[in-house]
Protein backbone atom coordinates (compact mmCIF):
# COMPACT_ATOMS: atom_id res chain seq x y z
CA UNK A 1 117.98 73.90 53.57
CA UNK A 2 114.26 73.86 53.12
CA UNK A 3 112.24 70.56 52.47
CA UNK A 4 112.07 71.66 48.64
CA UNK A 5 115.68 71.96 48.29
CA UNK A 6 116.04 68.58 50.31
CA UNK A 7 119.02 66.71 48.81
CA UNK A 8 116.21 63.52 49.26
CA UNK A 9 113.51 64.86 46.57
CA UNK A 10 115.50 64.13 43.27
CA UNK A 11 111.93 62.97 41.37
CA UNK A 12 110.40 66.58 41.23
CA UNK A 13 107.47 65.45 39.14
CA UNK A 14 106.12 62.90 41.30
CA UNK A 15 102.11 64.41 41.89
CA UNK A 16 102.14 62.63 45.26
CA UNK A 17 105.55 64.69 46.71
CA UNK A 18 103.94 68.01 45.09
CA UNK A 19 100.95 67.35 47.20
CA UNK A 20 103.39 66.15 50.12
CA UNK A 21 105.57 69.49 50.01
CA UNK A 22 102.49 71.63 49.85
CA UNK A 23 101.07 70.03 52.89
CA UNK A 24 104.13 70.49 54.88
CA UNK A 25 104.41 74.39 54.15
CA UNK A 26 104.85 76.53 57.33
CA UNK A 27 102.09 78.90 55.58
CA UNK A 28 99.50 77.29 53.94
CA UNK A 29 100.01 73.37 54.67
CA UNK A 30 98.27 71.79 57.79
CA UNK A 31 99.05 72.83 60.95
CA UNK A 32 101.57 70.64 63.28
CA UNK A 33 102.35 71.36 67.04
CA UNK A 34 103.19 69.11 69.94
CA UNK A 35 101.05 66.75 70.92
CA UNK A 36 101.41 64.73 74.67
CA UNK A 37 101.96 61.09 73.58
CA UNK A 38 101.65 58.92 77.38
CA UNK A 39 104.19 60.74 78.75
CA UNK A 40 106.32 62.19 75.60
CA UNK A 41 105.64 65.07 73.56
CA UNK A 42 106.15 64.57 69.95
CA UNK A 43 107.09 67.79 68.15
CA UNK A 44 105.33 68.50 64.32
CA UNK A 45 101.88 66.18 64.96
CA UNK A 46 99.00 66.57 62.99
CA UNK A 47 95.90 65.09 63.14
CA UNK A 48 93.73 62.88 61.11
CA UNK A 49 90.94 65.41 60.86
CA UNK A 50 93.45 67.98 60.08
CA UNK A 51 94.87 66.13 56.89
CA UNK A 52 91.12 65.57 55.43
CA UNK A 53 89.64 69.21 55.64
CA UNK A 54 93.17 70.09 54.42
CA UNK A 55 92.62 67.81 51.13
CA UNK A 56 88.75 68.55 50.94
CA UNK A 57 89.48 72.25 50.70
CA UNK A 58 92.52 72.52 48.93
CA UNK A 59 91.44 70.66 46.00
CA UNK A 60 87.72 71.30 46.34
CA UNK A 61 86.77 67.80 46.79
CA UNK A 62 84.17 65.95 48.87
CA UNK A 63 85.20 64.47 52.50
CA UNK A 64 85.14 60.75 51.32
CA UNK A 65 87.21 61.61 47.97
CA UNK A 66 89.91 63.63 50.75
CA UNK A 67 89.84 60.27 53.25
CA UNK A 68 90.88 57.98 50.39
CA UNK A 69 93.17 60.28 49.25
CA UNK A 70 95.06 61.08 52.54
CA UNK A 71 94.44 57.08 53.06
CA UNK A 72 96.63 56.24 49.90
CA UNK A 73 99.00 58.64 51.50
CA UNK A 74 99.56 56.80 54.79
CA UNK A 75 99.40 53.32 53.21
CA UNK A 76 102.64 54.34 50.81
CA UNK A 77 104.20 55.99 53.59
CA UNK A 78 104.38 59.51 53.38
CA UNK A 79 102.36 59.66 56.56
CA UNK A 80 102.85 57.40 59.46
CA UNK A 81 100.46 56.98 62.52
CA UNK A 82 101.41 57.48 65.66
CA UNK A 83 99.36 55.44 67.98
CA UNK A 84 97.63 52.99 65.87
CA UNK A 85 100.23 51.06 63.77
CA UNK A 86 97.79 48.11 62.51
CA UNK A 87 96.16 49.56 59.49
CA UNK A 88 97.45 51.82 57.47
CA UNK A 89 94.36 53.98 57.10
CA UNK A 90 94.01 58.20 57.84
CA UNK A 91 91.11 58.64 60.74
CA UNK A 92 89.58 61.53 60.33
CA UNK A 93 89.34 62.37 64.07
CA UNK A 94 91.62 63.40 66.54
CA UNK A 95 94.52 60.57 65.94
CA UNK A 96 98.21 61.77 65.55
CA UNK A 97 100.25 60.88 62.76
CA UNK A 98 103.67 62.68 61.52
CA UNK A 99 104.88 63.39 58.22
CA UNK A 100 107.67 61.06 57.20
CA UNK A 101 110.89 62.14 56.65
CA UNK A 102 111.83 62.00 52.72
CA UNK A 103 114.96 59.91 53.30
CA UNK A 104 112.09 56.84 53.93
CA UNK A 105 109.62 57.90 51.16
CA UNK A 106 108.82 55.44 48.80
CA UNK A 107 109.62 57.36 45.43
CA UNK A 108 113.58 57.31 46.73
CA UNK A 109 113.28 53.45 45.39
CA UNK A 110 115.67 52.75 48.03
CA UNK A 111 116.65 48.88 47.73
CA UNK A 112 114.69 46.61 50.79
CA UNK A 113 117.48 44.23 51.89
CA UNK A 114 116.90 41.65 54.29
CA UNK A 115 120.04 42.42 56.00
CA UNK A 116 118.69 45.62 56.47
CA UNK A 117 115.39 44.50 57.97
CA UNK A 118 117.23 41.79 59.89
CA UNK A 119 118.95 44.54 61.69
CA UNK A 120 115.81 46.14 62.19
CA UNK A 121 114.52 43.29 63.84
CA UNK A 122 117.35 42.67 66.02
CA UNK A 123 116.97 45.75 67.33
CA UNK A 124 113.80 45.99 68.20
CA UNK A 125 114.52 42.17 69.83
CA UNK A 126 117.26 43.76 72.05
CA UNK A 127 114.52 46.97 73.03
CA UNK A 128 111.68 44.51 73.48
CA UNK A 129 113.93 42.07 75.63
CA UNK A 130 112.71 39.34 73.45
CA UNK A 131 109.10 39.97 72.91
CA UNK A 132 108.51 40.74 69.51
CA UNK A 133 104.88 40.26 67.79
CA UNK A 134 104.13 36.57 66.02
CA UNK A 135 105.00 37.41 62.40
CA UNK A 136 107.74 39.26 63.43
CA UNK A 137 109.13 36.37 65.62
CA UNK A 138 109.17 34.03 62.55
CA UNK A 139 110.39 36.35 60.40
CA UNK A 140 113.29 37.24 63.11
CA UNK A 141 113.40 33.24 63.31
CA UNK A 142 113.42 32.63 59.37
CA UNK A 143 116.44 35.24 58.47
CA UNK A 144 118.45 34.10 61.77
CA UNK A 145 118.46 30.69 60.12
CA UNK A 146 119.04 31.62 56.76
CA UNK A 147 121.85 34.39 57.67
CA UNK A 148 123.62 32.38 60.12
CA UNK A 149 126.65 33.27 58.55
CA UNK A 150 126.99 37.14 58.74
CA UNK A 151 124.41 36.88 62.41
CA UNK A 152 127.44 38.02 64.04
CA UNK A 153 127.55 41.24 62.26
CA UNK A 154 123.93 42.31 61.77
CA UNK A 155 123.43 41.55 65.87
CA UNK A 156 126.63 44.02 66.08
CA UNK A 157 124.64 46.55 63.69
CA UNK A 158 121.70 46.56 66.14
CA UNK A 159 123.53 47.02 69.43
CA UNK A 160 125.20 50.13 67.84
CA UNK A 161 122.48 51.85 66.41
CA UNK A 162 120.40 50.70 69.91
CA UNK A 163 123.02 52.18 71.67
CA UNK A 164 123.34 55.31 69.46
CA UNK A 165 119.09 55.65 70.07
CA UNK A 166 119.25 55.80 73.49
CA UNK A 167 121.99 58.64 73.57
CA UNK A 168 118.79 60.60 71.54
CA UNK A 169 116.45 62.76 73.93
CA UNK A 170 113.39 61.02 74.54
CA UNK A 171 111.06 62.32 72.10
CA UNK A 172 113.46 62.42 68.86
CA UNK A 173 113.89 58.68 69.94
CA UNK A 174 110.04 58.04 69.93
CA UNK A 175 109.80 59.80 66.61
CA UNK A 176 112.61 57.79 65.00
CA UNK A 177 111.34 54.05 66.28
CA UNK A 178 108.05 55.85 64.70
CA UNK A 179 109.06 56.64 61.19
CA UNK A 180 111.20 53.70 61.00
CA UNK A 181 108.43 50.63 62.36
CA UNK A 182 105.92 52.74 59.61
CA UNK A 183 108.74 51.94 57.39
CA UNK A 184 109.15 48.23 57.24
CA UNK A 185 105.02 47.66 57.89
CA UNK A 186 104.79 49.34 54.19
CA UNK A 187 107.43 47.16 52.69
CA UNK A 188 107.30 43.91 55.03
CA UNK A 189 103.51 44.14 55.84
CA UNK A 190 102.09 41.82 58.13
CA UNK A 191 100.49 38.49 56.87
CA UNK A 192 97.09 38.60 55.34
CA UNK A 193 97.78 42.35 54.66
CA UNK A 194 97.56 44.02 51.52
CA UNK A 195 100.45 46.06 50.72
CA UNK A 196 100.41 48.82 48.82
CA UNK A 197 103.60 48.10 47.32
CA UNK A 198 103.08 45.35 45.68
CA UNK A 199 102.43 47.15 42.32
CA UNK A 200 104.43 49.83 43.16
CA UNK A 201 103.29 53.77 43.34
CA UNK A 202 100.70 53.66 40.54
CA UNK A 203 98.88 50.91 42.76
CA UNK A 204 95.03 52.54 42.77
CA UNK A 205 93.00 49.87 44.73
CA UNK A 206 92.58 50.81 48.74
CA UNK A 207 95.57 48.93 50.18
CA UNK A 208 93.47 48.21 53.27
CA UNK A 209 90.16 47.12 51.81
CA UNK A 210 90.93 43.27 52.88
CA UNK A 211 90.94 42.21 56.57
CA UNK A 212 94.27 41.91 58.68
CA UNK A 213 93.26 38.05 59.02
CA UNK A 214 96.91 37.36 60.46
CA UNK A 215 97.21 40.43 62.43
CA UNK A 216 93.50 40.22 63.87
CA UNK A 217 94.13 36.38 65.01
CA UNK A 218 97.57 37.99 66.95
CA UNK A 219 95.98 40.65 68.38
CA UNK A 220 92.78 38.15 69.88
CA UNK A 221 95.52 35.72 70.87
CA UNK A 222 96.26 38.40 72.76
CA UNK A 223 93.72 39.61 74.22
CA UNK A 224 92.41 36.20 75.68
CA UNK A 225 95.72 35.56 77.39
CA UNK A 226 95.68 38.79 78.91
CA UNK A 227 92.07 38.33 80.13
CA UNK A 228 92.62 34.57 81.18
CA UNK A 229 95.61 35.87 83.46
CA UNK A 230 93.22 38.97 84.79
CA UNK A 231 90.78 36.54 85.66
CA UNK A 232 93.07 33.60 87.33
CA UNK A 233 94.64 36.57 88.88
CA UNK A 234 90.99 38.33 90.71
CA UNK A 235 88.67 35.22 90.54
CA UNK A 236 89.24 35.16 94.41
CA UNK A 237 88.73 39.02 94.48
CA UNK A 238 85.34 39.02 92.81
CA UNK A 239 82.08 38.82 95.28
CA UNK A 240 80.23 37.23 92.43
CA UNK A 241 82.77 34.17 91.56
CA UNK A 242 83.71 33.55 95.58
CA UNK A 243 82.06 33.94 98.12
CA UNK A 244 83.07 36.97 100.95
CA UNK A 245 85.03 35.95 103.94
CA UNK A 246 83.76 35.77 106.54
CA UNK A 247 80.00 36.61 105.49
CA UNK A 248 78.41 38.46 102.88
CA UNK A 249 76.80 41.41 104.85
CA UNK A 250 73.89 42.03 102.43
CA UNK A 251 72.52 38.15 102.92
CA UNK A 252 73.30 37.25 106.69
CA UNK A 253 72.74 41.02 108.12
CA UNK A 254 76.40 40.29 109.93
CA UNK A 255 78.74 43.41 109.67
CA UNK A 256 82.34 41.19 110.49
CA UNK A 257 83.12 41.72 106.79
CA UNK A 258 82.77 45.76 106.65
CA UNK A 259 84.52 46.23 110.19
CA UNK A 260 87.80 43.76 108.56
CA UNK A 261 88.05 46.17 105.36
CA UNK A 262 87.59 49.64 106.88
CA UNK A 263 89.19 52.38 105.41
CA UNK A 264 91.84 52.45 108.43
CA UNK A 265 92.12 49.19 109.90
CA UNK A 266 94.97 48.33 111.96
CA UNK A 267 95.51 44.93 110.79
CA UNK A 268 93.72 44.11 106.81
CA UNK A 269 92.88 40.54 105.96
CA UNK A 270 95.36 38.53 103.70
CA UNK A 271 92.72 39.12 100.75
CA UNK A 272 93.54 42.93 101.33
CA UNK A 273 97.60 42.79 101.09
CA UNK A 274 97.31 40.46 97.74
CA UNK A 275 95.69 42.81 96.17
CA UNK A 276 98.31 45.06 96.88
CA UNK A 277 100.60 43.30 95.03
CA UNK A 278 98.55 43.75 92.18
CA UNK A 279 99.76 46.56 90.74
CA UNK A 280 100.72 50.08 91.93
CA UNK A 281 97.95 51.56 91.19
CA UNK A 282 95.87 49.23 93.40
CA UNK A 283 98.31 50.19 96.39
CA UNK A 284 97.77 53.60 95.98
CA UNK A 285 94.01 53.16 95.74
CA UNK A 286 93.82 51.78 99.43
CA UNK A 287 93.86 53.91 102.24
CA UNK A 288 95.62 51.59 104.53
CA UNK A 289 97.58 50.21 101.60
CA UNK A 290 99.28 53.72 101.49
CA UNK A 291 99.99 54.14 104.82
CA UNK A 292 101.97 51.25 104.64
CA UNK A 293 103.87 52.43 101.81
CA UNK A 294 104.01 55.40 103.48
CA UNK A 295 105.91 53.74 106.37
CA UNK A 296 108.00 52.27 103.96
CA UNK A 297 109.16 55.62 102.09
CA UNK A 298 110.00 56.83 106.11
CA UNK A 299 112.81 54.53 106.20
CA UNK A 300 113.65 55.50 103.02
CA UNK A 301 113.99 59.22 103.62
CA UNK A 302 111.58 59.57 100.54
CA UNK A 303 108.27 60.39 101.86
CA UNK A 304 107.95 63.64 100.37
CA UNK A 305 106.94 61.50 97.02
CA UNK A 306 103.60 59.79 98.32
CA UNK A 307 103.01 63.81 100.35
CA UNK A 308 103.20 65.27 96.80
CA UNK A 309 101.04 63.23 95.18
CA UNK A 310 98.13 62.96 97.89
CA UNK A 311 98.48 67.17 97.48
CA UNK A 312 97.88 66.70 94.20
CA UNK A 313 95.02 64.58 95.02
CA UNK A 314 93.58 66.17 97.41
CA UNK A 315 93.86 69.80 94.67
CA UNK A 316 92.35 67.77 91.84
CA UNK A 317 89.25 66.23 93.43
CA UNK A 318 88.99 69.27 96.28
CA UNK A 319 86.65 72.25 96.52
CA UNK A 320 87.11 74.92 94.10
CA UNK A 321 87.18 77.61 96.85
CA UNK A 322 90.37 76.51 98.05
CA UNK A 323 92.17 75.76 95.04
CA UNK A 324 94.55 78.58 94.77
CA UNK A 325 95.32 78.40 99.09
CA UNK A 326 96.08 74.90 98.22
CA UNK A 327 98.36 75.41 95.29
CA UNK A 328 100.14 77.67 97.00
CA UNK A 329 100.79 75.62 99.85
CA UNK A 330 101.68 72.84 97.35
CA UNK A 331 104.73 75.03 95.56
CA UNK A 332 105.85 76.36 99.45
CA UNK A 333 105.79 73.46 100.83
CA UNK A 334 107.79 70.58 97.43
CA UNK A 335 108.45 72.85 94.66
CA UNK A 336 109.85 76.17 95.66
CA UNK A 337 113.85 76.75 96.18
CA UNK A 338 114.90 75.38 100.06
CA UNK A 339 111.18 73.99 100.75
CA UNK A 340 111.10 71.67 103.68
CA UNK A 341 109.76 68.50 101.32
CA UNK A 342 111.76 69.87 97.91
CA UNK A 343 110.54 66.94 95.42
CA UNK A 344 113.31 65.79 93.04
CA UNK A 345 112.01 66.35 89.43
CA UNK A 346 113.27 67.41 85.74
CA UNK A 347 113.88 70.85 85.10
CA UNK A 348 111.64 71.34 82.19
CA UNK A 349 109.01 69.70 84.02
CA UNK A 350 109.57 72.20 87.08
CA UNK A 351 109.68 74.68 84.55
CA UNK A 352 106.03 73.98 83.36
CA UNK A 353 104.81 73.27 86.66
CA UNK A 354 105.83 76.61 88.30
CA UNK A 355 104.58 78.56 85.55
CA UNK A 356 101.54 76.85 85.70
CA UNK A 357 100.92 77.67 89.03
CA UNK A 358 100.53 81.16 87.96
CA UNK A 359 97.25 80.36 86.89
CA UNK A 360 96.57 78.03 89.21
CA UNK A 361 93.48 75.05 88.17
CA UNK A 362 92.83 71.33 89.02
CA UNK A 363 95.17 70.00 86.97
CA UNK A 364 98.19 72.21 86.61
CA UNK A 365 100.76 69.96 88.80
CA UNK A 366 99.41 66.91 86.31
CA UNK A 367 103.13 66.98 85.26
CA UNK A 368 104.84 66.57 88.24
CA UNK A 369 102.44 63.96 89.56
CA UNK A 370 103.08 61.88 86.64
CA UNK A 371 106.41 62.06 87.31
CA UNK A 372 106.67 61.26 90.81
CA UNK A 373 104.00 58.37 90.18
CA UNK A 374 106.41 56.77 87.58
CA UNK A 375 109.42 57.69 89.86
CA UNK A 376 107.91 56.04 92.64
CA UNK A 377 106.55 52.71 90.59
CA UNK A 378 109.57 52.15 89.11
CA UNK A 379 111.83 52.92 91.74
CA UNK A 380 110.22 52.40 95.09
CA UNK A 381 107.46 49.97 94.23
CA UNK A 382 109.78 46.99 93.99
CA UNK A 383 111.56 47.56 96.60
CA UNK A 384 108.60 47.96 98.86
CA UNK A 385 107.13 44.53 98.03
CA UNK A 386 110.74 42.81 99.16
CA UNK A 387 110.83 45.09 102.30
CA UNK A 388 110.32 43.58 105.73
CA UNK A 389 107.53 46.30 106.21
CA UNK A 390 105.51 44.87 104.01
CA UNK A 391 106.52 40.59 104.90
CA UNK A 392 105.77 42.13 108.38
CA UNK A 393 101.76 43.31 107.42
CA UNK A 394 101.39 40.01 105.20
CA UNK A 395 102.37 38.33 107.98
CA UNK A 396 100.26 39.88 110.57
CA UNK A 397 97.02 39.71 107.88
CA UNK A 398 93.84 38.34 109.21
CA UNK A 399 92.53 35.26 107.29
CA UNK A 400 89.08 35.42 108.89
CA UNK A 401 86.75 31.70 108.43
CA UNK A 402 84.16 31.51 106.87
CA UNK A 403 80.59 32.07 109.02
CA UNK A 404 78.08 29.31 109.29
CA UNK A 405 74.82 30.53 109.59
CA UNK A 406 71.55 27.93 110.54
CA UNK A 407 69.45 28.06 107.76
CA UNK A 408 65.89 29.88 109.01
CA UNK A 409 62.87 29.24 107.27
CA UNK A 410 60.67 32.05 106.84
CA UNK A 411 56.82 32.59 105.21
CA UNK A 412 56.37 34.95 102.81
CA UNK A 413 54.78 38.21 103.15
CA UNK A 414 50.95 38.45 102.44
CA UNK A 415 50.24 40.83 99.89
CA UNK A 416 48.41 44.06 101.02
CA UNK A 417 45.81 43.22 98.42
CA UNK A 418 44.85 40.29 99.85
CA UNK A 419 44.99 41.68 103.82
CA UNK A 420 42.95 44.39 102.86
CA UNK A 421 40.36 42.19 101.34
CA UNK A 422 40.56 39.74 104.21
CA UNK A 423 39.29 42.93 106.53
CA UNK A 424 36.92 43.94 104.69
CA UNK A 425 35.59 39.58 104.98
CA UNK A 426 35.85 40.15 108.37
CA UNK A 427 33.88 42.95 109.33
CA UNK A 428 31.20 42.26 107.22
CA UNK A 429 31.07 38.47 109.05
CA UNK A 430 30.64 40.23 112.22
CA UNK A 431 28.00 42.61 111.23
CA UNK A 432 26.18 39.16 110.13
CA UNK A 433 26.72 37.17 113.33
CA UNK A 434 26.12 40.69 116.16
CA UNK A 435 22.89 41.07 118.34
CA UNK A 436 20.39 43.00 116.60
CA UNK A 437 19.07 46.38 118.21
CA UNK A 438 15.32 45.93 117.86
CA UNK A 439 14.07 49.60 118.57
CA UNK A 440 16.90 50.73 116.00
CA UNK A 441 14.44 48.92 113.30
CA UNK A 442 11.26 49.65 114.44
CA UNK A 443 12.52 53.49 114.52
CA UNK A 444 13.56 53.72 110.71
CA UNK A 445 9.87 51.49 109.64
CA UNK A 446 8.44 54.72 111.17
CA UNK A 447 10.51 57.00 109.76
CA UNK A 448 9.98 55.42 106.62
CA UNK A 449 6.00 55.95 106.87
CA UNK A 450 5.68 58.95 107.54
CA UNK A 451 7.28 60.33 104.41
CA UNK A 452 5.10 62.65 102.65
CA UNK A 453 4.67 60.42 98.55
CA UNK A 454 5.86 63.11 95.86
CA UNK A 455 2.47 64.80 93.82
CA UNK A 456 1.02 62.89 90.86
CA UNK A 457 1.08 64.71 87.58
């Protein structure tokens, strides 16, 4: 059936689903396609500029008239955001959102239960392995107490339907944990937000016109703990909060520190390997940090993964003259059918990849190398940091000592001002104090006397 004859839209004469099922014809509404979300691609996304020259020029209205308008929209619900879930405003950029599905509009006046958002809650608990956000924690605290009785049953409610998600393919589960968190943050807002459903649909004040004071103080709380544990984390990495071991180079003119963290070093400093533990990322950023990973994935018969993505590498920051030689050799040598490194990835992503290579640019194997990366970090990461190749490296690491220099006092440099001045004092001194050539002066008195004294007018 088509959205029109939805079994959902009972309320026909409800101006705001007009205006929704216009928007979502194939024809004449706004134009969806996939969009790349991280790594998922969400079918039927639209963007925020999309919806506002949609409502500017189908109802001939001005640009700020179509943002409150497509604003009121998303706060009620029939559009959801999907990257920025704080505010329920429309951005008129380049921001995704998704129309909702009807079963979750507002104008079905389905009933909110609290065993309904309890189960809700619990689920996302069990996906989030405990973490949820602060108002969500007390409310998750505040209905365990007060449904102790029936906990049993709504924690059995969330394990099925959890279980029943991850059976989904990826995106349709993205889209789903989507429409349903835009869901409850319309009818179980966070603290300090305005909800527009608190007078119901004929609500007409901007639902978002008063700071997220609860939300904002989360999100900082945030944010500081993150950047406390960033800083605990590097202060011993940073040149400007300690001091470089052994020397700094740039003050004491001694070169000991560039020689310890060359490129290829046989054996790093202990400062070196830390920072390997970092994060994957960082590993991958060092040269000699990857060639002891690369060691690593030898043992592991899995060394094809780090090969492909330096190729990739090396394709996406290489010369353009040798692009196509090198995606060739790329596809011969991981991707084609009995290659001698054949790189274990997902059909459709092989799929994409090989007809990319087609029309071969810097990033057309962007796919694949975000898959092996993610393959590799989550698989071979962890296991490299418990290996004995790695304890063996951290335990051969240099710890160099810190150089003590005697402290040499030295003068200033004389400005050239002042040098050329002092010259010019000291020739004219000695022109002062010299012998004086008498027959030089009596020549030029002469000289002087005979010159002819100009006519007299």
């Amino acid at each position: 059936t088509s959205l029109a004859e939805s079994p959902f839209l009972s309320v026909r004469d409800r101006p705001e689903q007009a205006v929704m099922l216009e928007m979502q014809d194939p024809k004449t509404g706004v134009k969806s396609q996939p969009q790349k979300l991280v790594i998922t691609t969400i079918p039927h996304a639209i963007t925020g500029e999309d919806v506002v020259t949609w409502l500017a020029n189908r109802y001939t209205i001005e640009a700020e008239e179509a943002w409150a308008l497509g604003t009121m929209l998303v706060a009620f619900g029939y559009i959801y955001p999907l990257q920025d879930h704080k505010r329920l405003v429309i951005k008129p950029d380049t921001s995704l959102y998704r129309f909702q599905t009807p079963y979750f509009w507002p104008a079905q006046q389905w009933p909110v239960e609290d065993t309904d958002y309890a189960i809700y809650l619990a689920k996302r608990n069990i996906r989030k392995k405990g973490v949820l956000e602060m108002h969500e924690q007390e409310q998750y605290n505040s209905l365990h107490k007060w449904m102790n009785h029936k906990w049993d049953f709504i924690v059995m409610q969330a394990k099925e339907q959890y279980r029943a998600g991850k059976e989904r393919k990826k995106p349709d589960r993205t889209v789903f944990d989507c429409q349903e968190r835009a869901y409850w943050i319309v009818h179980r807002p966070p603290p300090g937000t305005v909800s527009a459903m608190d007078y119901g649909l004929e609500r007409m004040v901007d639902p978002n016109a008063e700071e997220v004071t609860g939300q904002s103080r989360v999100c900082v709380c945030v944010c500081v703990c993150v950047l406390v544990k960033f800083s605990i984390t590097c202060n011993k990495h940073d040149p400007f909060l300690a001091p470089c071991l052994p020397s700094n180079p740039w003050v004491t003119d001694d070169v000991t520190y560039w020689l310890l963290n060359m490129a290829n070093v046989d054996i790093p400093t202990k400062m070196r390997v830390e920072r390997w533990t970092f994060s994957f990322g960082e590993l991958l950023s060092d040269p000699r940090g990857r060639d002891d990973f690369r060691l690593f994935l030898k043992k592991e018969f899995s060394g094809e993964n780090l090969a492909f993505w330096e190729a990739c590498e090396d394709l996406k920051w290489g010369t353009a003259a040798t692009m196509n030689e090198k995606a060739q050799q790329v596809y011969k040598t991981f991707l084609a059918r009995g290659a001698p490194r054949w790189i274990n990835i997902d059909g459709k992503t092989m799929e994409v990849t090989v007809k990319g290579l087609k029309h071969p640019h810097r990033y057309v194997l962007d796919a694949a190398q975000t898959h092996i990366f993610m393959l590799m970090k989550k698989d071979s990461y962890g296991r490299y940091l418990k290996s004995p190749v790695f304890k063996d490296t951290q335990k051969k690491a240099i710890g160099p000592d810190q150089h003590r220099f005697r402290s040499v006092k030295r003068r200033p440099s004389i400005s050239p001002i002042i040098v050329r001045q002092q010259e010019k004092e000291e020739r004219a001194r000695m022109a002062t104090s010299g012998p004086v050539d008498i027959t030089q002066v009596m020549s030029k008195l002469s000289n002087k006397g005979k010159e002819v004294p100009p006519p007299k007018k």
